[in-house]
Structure formats: C-alpha cells, structure tokens
C-alpha atoms as a PDB file:
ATOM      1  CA  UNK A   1       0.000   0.000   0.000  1.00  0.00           C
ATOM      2  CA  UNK A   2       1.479   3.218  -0.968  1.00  0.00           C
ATOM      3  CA  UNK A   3       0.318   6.816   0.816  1.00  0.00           C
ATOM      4  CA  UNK A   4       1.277  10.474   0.254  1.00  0.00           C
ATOM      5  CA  UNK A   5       0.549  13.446   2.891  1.00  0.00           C
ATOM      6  CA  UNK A   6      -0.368  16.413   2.054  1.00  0.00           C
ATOM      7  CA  UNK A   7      -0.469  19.419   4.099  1.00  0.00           C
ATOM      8  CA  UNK A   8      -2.493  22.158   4.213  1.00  0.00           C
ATOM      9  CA  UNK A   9      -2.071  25.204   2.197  1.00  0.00           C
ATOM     10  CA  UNK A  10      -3.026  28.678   3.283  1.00  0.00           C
ATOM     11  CA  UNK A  11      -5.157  30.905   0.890  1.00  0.00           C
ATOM     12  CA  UNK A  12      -2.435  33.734   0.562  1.00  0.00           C
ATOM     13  CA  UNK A  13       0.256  31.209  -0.002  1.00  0.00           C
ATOM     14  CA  UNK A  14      -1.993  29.680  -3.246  1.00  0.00           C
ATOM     15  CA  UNK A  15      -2.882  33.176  -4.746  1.00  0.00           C
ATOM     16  CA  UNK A  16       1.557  32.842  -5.929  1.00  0.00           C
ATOM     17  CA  UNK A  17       1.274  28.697  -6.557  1.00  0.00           C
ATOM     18  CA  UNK A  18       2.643  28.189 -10.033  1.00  0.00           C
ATOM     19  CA  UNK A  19       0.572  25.122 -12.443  1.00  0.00           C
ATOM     20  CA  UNK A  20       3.584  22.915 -11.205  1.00  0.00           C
ATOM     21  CA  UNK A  21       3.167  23.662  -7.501  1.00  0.00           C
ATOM     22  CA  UNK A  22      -0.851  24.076  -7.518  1.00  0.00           C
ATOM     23  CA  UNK A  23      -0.846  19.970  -9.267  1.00  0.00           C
ATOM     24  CA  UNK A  24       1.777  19.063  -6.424  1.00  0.00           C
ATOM     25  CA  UNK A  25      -0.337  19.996  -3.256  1.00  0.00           C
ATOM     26  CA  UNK A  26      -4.502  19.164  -4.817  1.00  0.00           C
ATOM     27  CA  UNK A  27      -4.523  16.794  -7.821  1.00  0.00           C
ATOM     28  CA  UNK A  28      -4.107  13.471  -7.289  1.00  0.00           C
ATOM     29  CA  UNK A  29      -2.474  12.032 -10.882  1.00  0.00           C
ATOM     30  CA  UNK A  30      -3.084   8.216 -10.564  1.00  0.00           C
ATOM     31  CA  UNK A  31      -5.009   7.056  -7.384  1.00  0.00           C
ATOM     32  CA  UNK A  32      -6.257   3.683  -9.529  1.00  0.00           C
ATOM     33  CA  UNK A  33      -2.889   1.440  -9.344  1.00  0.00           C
ATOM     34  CA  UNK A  34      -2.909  -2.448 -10.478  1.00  0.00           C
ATOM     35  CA  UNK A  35      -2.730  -4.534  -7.791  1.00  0.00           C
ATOM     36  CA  UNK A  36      -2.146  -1.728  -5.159  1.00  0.00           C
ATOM     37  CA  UNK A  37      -3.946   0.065  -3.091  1.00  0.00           C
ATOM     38  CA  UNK A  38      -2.862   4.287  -3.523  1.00  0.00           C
ATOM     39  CA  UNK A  39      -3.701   6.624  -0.647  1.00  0.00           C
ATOM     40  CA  UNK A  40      -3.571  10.573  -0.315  1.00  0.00           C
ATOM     41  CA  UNK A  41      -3.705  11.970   3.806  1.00  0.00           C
ATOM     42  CA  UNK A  42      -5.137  14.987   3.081  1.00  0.00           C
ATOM     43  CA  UNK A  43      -4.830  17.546   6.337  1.00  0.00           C
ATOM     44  CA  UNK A  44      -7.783  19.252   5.209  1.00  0.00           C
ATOM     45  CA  UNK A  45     -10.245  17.522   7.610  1.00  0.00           C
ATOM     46  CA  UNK A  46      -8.035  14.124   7.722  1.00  0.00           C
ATOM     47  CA  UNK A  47      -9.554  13.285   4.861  1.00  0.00           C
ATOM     48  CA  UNK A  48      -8.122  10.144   2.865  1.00  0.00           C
ATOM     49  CA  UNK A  49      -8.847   9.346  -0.543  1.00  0.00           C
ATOM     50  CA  UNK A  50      -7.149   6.769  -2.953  1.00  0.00           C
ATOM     51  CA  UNK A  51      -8.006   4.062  -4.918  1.00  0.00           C
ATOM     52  CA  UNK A  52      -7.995   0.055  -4.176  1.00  0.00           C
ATOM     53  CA  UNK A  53      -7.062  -1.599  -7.854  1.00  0.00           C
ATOM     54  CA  UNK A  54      -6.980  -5.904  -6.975  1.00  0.00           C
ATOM     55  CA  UNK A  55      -6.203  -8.409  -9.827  1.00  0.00           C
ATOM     56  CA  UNK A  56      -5.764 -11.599  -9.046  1.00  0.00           C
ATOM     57  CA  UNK A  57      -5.123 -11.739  -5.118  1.00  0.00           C
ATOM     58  CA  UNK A  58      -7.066  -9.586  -2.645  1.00  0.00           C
ATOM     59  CA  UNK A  59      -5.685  -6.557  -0.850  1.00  0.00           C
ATOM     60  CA  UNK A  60      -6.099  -5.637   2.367  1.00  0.00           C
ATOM     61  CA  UNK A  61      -6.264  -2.280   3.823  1.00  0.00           C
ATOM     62  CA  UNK A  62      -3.629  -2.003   6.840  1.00  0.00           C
ATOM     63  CA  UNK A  63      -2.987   0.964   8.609  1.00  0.00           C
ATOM     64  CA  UNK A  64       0.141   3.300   7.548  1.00  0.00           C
ATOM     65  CA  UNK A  65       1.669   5.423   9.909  1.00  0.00           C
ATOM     66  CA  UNK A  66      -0.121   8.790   9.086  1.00  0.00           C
ATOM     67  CA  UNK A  67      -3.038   7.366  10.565  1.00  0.00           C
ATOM     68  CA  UNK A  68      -1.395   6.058  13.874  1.00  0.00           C
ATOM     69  CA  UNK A  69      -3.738   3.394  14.707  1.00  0.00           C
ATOM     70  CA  UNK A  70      -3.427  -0.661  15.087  1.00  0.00           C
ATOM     71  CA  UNK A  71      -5.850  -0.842  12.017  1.00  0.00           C
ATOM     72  CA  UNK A  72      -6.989   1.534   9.822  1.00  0.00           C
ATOM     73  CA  UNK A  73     -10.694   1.882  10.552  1.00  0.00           C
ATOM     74  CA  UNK A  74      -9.815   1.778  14.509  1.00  0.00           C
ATOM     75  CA  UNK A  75     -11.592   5.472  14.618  1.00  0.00           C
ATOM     76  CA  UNK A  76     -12.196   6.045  11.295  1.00  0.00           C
ATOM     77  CA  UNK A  77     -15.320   5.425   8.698  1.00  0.00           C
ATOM     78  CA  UNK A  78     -14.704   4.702   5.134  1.00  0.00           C
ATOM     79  CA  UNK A  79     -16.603   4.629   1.486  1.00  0.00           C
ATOM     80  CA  UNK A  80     -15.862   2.789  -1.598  1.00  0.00           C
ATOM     81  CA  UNK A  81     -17.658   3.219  -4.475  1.00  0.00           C
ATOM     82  CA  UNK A  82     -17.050   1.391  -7.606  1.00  0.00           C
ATOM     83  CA  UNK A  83     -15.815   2.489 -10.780  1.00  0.00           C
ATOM     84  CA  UNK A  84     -14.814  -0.439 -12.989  1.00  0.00           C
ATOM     85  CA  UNK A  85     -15.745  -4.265 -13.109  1.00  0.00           C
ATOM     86  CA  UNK A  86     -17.654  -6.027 -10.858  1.00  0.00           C
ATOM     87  CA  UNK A  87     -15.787  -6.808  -7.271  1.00  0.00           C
ATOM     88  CA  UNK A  88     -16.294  -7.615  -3.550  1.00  0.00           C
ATOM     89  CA  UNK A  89     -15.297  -6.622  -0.511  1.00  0.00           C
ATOM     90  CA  UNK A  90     -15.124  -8.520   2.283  1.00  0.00           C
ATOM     91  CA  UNK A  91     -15.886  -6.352   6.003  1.00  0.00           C
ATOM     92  CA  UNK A  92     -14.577  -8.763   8.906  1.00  0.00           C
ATOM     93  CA  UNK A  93     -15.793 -11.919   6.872  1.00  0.00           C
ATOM     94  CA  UNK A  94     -18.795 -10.754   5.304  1.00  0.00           C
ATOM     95  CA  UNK A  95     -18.473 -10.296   1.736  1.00  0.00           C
ATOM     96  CA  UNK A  96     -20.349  -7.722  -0.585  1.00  0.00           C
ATOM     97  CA  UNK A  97     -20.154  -7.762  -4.269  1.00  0.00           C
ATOM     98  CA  UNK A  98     -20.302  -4.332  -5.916  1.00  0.00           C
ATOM     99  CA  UNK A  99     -21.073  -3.840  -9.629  1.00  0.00           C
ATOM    100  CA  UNK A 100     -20.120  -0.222 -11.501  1.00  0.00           C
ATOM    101  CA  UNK A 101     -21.608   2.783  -9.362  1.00  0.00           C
ATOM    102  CA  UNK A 102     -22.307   0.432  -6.409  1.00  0.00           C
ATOM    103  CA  UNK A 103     -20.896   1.963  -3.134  1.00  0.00           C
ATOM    104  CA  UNK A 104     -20.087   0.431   0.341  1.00  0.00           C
ATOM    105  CA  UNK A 105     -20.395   2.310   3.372  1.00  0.00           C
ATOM    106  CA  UNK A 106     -17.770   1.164   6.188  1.00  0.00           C
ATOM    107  CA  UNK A 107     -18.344   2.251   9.828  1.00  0.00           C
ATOM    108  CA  UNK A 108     -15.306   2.686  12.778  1.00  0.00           C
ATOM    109  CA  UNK A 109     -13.887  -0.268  14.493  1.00  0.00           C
ATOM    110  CA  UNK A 110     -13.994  -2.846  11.310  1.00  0.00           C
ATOM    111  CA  UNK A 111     -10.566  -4.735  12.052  1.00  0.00           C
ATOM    112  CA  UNK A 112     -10.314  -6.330   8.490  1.00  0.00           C
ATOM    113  CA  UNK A 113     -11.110  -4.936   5.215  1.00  0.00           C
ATOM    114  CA  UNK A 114     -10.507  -6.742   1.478  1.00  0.00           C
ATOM    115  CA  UNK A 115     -10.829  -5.618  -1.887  1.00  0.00           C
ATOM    116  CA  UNK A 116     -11.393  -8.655  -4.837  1.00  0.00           C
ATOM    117  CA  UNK A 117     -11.725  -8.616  -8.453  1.00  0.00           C
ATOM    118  CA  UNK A 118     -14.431 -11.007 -10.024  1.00  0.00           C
ATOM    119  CA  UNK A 119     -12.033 -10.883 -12.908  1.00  0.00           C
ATOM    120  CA  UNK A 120      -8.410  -9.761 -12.804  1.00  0.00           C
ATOM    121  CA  UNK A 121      -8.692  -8.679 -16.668  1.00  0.00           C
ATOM    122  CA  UNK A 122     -11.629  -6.341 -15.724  1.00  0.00           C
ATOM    123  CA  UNK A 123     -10.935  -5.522 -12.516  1.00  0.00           C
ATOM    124  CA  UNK A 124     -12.723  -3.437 -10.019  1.00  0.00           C
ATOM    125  CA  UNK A 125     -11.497   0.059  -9.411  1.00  0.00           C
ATOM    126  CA  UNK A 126     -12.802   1.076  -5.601  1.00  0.00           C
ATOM    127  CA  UNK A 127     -12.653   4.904  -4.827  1.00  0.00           C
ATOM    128  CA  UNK A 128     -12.105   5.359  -1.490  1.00  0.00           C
ATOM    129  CA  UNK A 129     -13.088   7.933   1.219  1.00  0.00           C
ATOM    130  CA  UNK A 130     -12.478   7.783   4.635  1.00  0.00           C
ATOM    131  CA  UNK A 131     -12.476  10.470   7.842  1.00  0.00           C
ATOM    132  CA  UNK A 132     -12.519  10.298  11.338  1.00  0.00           C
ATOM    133  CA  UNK A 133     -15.391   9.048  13.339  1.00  0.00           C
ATOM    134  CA  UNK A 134     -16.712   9.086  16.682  1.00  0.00           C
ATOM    135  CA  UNK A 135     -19.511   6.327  16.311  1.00  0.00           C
ATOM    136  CA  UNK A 136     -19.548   2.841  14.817  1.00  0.00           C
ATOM    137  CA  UNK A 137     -22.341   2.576  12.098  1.00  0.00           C
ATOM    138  CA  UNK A 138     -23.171  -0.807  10.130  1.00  0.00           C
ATOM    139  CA  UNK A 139     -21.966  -1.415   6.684  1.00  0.00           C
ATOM    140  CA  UNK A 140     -24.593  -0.850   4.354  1.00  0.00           C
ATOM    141  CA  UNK A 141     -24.639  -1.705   0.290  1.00  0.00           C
ATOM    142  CA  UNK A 142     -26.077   1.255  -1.481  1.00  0.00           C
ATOM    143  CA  UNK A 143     -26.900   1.314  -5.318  1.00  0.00           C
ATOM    144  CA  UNK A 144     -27.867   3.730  -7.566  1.00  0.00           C
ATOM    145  CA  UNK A 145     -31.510   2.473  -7.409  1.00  0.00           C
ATOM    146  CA  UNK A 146     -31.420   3.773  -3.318  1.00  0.00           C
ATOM    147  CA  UNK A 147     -29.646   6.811  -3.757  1.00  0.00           C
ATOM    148  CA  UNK A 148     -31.142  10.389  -3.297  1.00  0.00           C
ATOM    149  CA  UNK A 149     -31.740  11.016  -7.122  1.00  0.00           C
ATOM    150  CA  UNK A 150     -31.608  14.658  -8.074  1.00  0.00           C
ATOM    151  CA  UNK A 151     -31.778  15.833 -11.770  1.00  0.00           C
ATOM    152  CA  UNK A 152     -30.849  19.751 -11.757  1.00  0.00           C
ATOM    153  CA  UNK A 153     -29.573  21.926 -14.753  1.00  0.00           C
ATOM    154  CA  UNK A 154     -30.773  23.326 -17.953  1.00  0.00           C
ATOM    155  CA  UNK A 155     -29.690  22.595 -21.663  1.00  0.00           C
ATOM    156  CA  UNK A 156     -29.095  26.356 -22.054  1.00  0.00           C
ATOM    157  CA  UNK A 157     -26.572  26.388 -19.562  1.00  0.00           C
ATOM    158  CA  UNK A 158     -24.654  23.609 -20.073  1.00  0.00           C
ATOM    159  CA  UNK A 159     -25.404  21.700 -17.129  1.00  0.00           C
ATOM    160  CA  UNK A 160     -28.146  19.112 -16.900  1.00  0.00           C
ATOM    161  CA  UNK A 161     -27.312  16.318 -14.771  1.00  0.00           C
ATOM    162  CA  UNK A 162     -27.980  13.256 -12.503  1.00  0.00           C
ATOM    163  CA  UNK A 163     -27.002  13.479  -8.990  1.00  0.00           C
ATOM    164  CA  UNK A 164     -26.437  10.245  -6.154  1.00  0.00           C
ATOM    165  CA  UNK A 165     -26.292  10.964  -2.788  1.00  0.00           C
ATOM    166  CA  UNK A 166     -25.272   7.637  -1.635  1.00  0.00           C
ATOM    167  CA  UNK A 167     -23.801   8.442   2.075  1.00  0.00           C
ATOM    168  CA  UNK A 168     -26.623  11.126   2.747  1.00  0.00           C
ATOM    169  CA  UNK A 169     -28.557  11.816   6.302  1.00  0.00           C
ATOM    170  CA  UNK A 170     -31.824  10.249   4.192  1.00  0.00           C
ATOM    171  CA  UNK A 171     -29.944   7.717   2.575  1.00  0.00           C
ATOM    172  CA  UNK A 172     -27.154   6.121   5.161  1.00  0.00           C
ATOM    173  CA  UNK A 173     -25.791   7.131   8.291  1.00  0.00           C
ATOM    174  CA  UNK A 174     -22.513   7.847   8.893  1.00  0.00           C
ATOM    175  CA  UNK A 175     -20.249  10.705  11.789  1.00  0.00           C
ATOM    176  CA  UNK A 176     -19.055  13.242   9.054  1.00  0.00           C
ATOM    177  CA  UNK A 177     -18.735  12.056   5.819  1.00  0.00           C
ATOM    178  CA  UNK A 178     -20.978  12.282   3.059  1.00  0.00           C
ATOM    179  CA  UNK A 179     -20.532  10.911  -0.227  1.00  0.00           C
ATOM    180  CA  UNK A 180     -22.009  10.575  -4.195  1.00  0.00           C
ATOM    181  CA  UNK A 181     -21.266  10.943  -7.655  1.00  0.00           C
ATOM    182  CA  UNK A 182     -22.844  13.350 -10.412  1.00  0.00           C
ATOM    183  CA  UNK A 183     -23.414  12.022 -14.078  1.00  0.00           C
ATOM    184  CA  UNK A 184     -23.540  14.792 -16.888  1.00  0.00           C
ATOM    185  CA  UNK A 185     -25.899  14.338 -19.557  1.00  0.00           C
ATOM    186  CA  UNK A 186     -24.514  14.811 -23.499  1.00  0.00           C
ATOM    187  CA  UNK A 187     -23.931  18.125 -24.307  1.00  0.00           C
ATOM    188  CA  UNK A 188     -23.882  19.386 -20.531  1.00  0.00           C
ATOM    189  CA  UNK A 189     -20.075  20.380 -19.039  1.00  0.00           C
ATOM    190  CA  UNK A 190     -20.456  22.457 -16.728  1.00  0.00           C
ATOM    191  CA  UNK A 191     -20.800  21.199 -12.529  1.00  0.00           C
ATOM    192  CA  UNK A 192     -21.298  23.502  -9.569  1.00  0.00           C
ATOM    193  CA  UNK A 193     -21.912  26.863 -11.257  1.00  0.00           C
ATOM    194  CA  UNK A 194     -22.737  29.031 -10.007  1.00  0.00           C
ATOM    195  CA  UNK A 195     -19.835  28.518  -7.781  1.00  0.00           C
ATOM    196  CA  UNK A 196     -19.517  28.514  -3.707  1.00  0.00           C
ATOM    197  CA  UNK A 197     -17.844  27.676  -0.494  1.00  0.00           C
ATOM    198  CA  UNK A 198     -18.495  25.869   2.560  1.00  0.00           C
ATOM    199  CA  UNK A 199     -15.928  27.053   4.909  1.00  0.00           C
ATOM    200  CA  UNK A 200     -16.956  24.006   7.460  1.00  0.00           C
ATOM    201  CA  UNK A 201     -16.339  21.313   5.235  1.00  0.00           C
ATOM    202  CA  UNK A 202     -13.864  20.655   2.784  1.00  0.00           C
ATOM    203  CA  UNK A 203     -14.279  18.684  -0.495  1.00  0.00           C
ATOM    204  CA  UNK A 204     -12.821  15.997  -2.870  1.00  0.00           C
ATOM    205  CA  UNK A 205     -13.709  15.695  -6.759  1.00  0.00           C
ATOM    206  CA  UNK A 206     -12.646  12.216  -8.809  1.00  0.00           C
ATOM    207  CA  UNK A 207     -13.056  12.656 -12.332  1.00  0.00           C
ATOM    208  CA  UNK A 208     -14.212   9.593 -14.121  1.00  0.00           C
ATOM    209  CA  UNK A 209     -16.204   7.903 -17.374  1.00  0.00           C
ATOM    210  CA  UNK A 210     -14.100  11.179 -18.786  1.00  0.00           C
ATOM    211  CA  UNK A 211     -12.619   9.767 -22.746  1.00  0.00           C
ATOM    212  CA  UNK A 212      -8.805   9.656 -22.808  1.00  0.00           C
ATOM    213  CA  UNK A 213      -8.448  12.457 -25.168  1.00  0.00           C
ATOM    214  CA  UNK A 214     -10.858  14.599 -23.212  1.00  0.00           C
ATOM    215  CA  UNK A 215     -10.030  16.873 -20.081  1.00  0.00           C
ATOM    216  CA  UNK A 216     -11.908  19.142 -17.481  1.00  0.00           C
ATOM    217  CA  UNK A 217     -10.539  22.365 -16.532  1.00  0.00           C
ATOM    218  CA  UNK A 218     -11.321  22.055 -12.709  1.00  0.00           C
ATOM    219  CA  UNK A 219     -11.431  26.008 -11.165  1.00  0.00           C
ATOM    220  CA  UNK A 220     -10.238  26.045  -7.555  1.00  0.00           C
ATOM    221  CA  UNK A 221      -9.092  29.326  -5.104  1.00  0.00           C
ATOM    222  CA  UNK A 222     -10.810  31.994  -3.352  1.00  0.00           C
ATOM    223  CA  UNK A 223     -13.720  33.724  -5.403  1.00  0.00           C
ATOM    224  CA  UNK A 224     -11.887  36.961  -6.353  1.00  0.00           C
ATOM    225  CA  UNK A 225      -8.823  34.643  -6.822  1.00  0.00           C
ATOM    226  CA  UNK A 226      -9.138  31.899  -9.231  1.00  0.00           C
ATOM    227  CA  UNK A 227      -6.984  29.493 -10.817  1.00  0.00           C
ATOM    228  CA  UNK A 228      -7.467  26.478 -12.523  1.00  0.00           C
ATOM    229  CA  UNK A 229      -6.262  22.411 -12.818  1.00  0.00           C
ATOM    230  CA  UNK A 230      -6.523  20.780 -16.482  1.00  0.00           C
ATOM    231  CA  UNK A 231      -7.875  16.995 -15.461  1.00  0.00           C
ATOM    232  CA  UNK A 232      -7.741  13.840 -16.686  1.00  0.00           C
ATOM    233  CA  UNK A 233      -9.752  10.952 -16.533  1.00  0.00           C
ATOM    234  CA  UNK A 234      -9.279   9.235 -13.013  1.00  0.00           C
ATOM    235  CA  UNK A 235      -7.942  11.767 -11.378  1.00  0.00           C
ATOM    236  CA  UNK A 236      -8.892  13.236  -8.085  1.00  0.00           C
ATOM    237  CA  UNK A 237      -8.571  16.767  -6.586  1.00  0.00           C
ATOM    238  CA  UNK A 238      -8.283  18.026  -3.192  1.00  0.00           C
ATOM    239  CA  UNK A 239     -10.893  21.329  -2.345  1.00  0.00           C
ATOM    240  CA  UNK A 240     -10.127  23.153   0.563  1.00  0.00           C
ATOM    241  CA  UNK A 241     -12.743  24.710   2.286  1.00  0.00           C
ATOM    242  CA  UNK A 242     -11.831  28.151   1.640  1.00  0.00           C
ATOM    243  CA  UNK A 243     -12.086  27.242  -2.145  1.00  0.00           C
ATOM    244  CA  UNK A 244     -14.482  27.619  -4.596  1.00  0.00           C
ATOM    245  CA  UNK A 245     -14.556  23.857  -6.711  1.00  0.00           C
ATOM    246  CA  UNK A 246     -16.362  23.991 -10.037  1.00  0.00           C
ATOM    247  CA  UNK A 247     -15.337  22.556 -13.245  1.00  0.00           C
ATOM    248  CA  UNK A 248     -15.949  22.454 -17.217  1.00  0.00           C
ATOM    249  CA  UNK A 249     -15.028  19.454 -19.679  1.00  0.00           C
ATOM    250  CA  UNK A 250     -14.461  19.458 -23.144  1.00  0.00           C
ATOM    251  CA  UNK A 251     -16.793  16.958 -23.068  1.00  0.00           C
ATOM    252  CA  UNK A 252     -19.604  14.946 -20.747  1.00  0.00           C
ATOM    253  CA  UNK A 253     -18.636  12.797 -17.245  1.00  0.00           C
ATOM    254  CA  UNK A 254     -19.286  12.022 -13.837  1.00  0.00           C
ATOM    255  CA  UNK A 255     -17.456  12.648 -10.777  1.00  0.00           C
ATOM    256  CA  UNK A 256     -17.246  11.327  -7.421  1.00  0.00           C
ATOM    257  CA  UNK A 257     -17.761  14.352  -4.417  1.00  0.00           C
ATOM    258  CA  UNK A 258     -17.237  13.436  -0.878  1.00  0.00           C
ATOM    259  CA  UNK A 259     -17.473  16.158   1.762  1.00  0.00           C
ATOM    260  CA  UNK A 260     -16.274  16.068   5.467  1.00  0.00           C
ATOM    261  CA  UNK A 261     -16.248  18.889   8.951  1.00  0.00           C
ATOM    262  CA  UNK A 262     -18.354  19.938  11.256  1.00  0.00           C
ATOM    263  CA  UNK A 263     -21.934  19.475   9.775  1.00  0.00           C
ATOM    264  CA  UNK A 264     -23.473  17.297   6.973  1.00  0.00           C
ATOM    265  CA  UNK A 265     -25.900  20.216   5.852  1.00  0.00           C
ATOM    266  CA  UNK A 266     -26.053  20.392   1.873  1.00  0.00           C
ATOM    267  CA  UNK A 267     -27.338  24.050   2.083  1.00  0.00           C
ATOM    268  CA  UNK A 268     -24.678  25.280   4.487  1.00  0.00           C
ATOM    269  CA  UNK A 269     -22.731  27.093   1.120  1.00  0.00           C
ATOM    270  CA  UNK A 270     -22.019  30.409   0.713  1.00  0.00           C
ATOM    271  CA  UNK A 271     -22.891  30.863  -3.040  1.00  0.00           C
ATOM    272  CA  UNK A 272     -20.823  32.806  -5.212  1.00  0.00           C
ATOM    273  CA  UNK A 273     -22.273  35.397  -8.076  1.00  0.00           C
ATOM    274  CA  UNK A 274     -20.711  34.453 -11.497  1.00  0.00           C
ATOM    275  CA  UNK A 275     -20.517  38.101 -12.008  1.00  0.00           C
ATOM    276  CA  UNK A 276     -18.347  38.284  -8.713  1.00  0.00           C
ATOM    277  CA  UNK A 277     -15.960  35.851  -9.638  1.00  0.00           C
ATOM    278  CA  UNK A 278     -12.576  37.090 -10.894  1.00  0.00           C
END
C-alpha cells in the first residue's frame, strides 16, 4: 500500500502557486494502481482518498503510519464506491459484491477490510473515502436504485445532470462524511456553477467515465482569486474549504464528491455570483 501526505495550504500562499506547484499539493495524478492500493492523507479535515485496484489476489487495507492506529478503521469510517468491473469486498468476513456505481459504506472499528476482483482482466477500481469518526455505524450496500436522485440543470446552460447521494442523512448514516457521484448528460459540461464555499467542510472531486483524449478544466481558489487544474480521466482533486470547486469538460462525465467537517448540511454554502468571480 502506498500513501502520500499532504499538508495544508493557506489561501495567501496559493494566490503565488505556479501550475507545477498548484498539481503538487490538490490533484491526485493516478489514485487507480494495479494490484495496489494508492492513498492521499489529506490535512484538510483528515480526509483520505485513494483508490484500491486488486487483480488476481485480494488486498487488504492495513494501517500506515499517518493514521497512527493498530488498524486503519480503529476510529475512522470509510466509502468505496465502484468504478470499474464487478468486485467484492469482504468487512470482517462478510463479503459484498459491488457492480459499476455500487458503493459500500464502512463504519469505525472494522478490524479487516478486502478488496477482490471477479475478474483480474476487468478488474474493479474502488474509490475510497475515509475520515474520522466518533460512532460505529453498520456497513450498508447502497446502489444507484437507493440513492437520493436529483436531476438539476438546464440545456441552455450547459449543465443538466444526474445526482447520487449515496452516504446522505436520508440515505445512510454515517459521523461526518458524506458521499455521491454526479453524471452529466450529453452536451452538458459544466458542474457547480454558479460557484460557492463551505468554509466548514472541505471537499474531494474524482473525475471519471471522462474519454482519454478529453479533459476538465477544474477552477479552484478563493472567489476573487481563481486558478485552474486541467484533469484527466481518473484523477482526483483536493478542495479546501476556503475554495471555490467547479469545473468544465471538453466533453460529458461524472465525478465522485465526498465532503467532510463539522456538519453534513447540503445548504450550508455560501454561493458565489458568477458576475463576482474574478
């Protein structure tokens, strides 16, 4: 298992980031690895994301040092939501099989955690989320079919889409995280504009079902401060919670969002005029 850390980053210090140094500290370039599993320790929140990749053997999820327990979900909660073939996981013994856009919620205190391909030539590619928790919740299966389904947007503005709130208050329980994916219709690019903040929670994007020759240019930064990450497919940034986090492809996809802090409120934003936005 392989993990980076990243620190924090302070809004005044980001306003002088070069493209070089702005990639280094919020996108994350390949979290899907074969036959690894690839973490980020984001201090923003103690968020982790990453990606678990099996082929022919399982892997198991221990615990590396930035997380200073005995096992990894000692006091932490976890999702995993699918993104490629069809794959279990196994939760102390008990195994779930997850198909593409199936998601597993993971509470605290789970001592043993597996990730399996049902075939190593089309494996399974599990995003994973995880943040400190305070409670132990039961693992619970969630598909697309039980997710909160919301279908916002307009033609005219570039932006009709699906959304799945899979870890939701209405949907699953968990401490702090909250978790889904958004699916843009043909001809639609644009996600979260108008733009806005949530200065209690912080925020991570993966990019995905995004065609290899296609990119979105992800805008990050404070409002009157803007700057911008060109994104492939598979790749995951980092928002920090002073940040804006809105993006544009050159063409249709989805993308994973997965919040954590002090509330799981989906109106607590500050919203952001476009006209304001420099």
């Amino acid at each position: 298992m392989k993990i980076d850390v990243r620190h924090a980053s302070h809004p005044d210090a980001v306003r002088g980031y070069d493209t070089q140094t702005l990639r280094r500290h919020f996108l994350v370039e390949r979290p899907f690895q074969a036959g690894e599993i690839s973490l980020v320790y984001s201090h923003y929140d103690r968020m982790v994301i990453g990606g678990a990749t099996p082929l022919e053997e399982s892997l198991v999820l221990t615990a590396p040092k930035a997380v200073g327990q005995e096992t990894f979900l000692a006091e932490r909660e976890l999702a995993a939501l699918n993104i490629g073939g069809a794959g279990r996981i196994v939760v102390d013994g008990m195994a779930y099989a997850l198909s593409k856009y199936d998601c597993l919620y993971v509470g605290r205190g789970v001592r043993d955690l597996r990730f399996e391909s049902a075939d190593a030539t089309s494996p399974a590619k599990f995003y994973l989320v995880s943040t400190p928790a305070h409670a132990s919740h039961p693992a619970v299966l969630l598909t697309r079919d039980k997710a909160r389904h919301l279908a916002p947007g307009d033609a005219a503005t570039a932006n009709r889409r699906s959304i799945y709130q899979y870890v939701h208050p209405e949907v699953c329980q968990s401490c702090q995280l909250t978790l889904g994916f958004t699916m843009l219709e043909p001809g639609s690019v644009w996600n979260t504009m108008p733009s806005h903040t949530h200065d209690r929670r912080m925020e991570a994007y993966l990019y995905f079902d995004l065609d290899a020759d296609q990119r979105v240019f992800h805008f990050m930064g404070e409002p009157q401060e803007t700057r911008h990450m060109v994104v492939a497919n598979e790749q995951a940034i980092i928002s920090p919670p002073w940040s804006i986090h809105s993006g544009a492809g050159t063409k249709n996809y989805s993308f994973i969002w997965a919040m954590a802090g002090d509330n799981k409120n989906f109106t607590d934003m500050d919203h952001i005029a476009i006209a304001d936005l420099r």
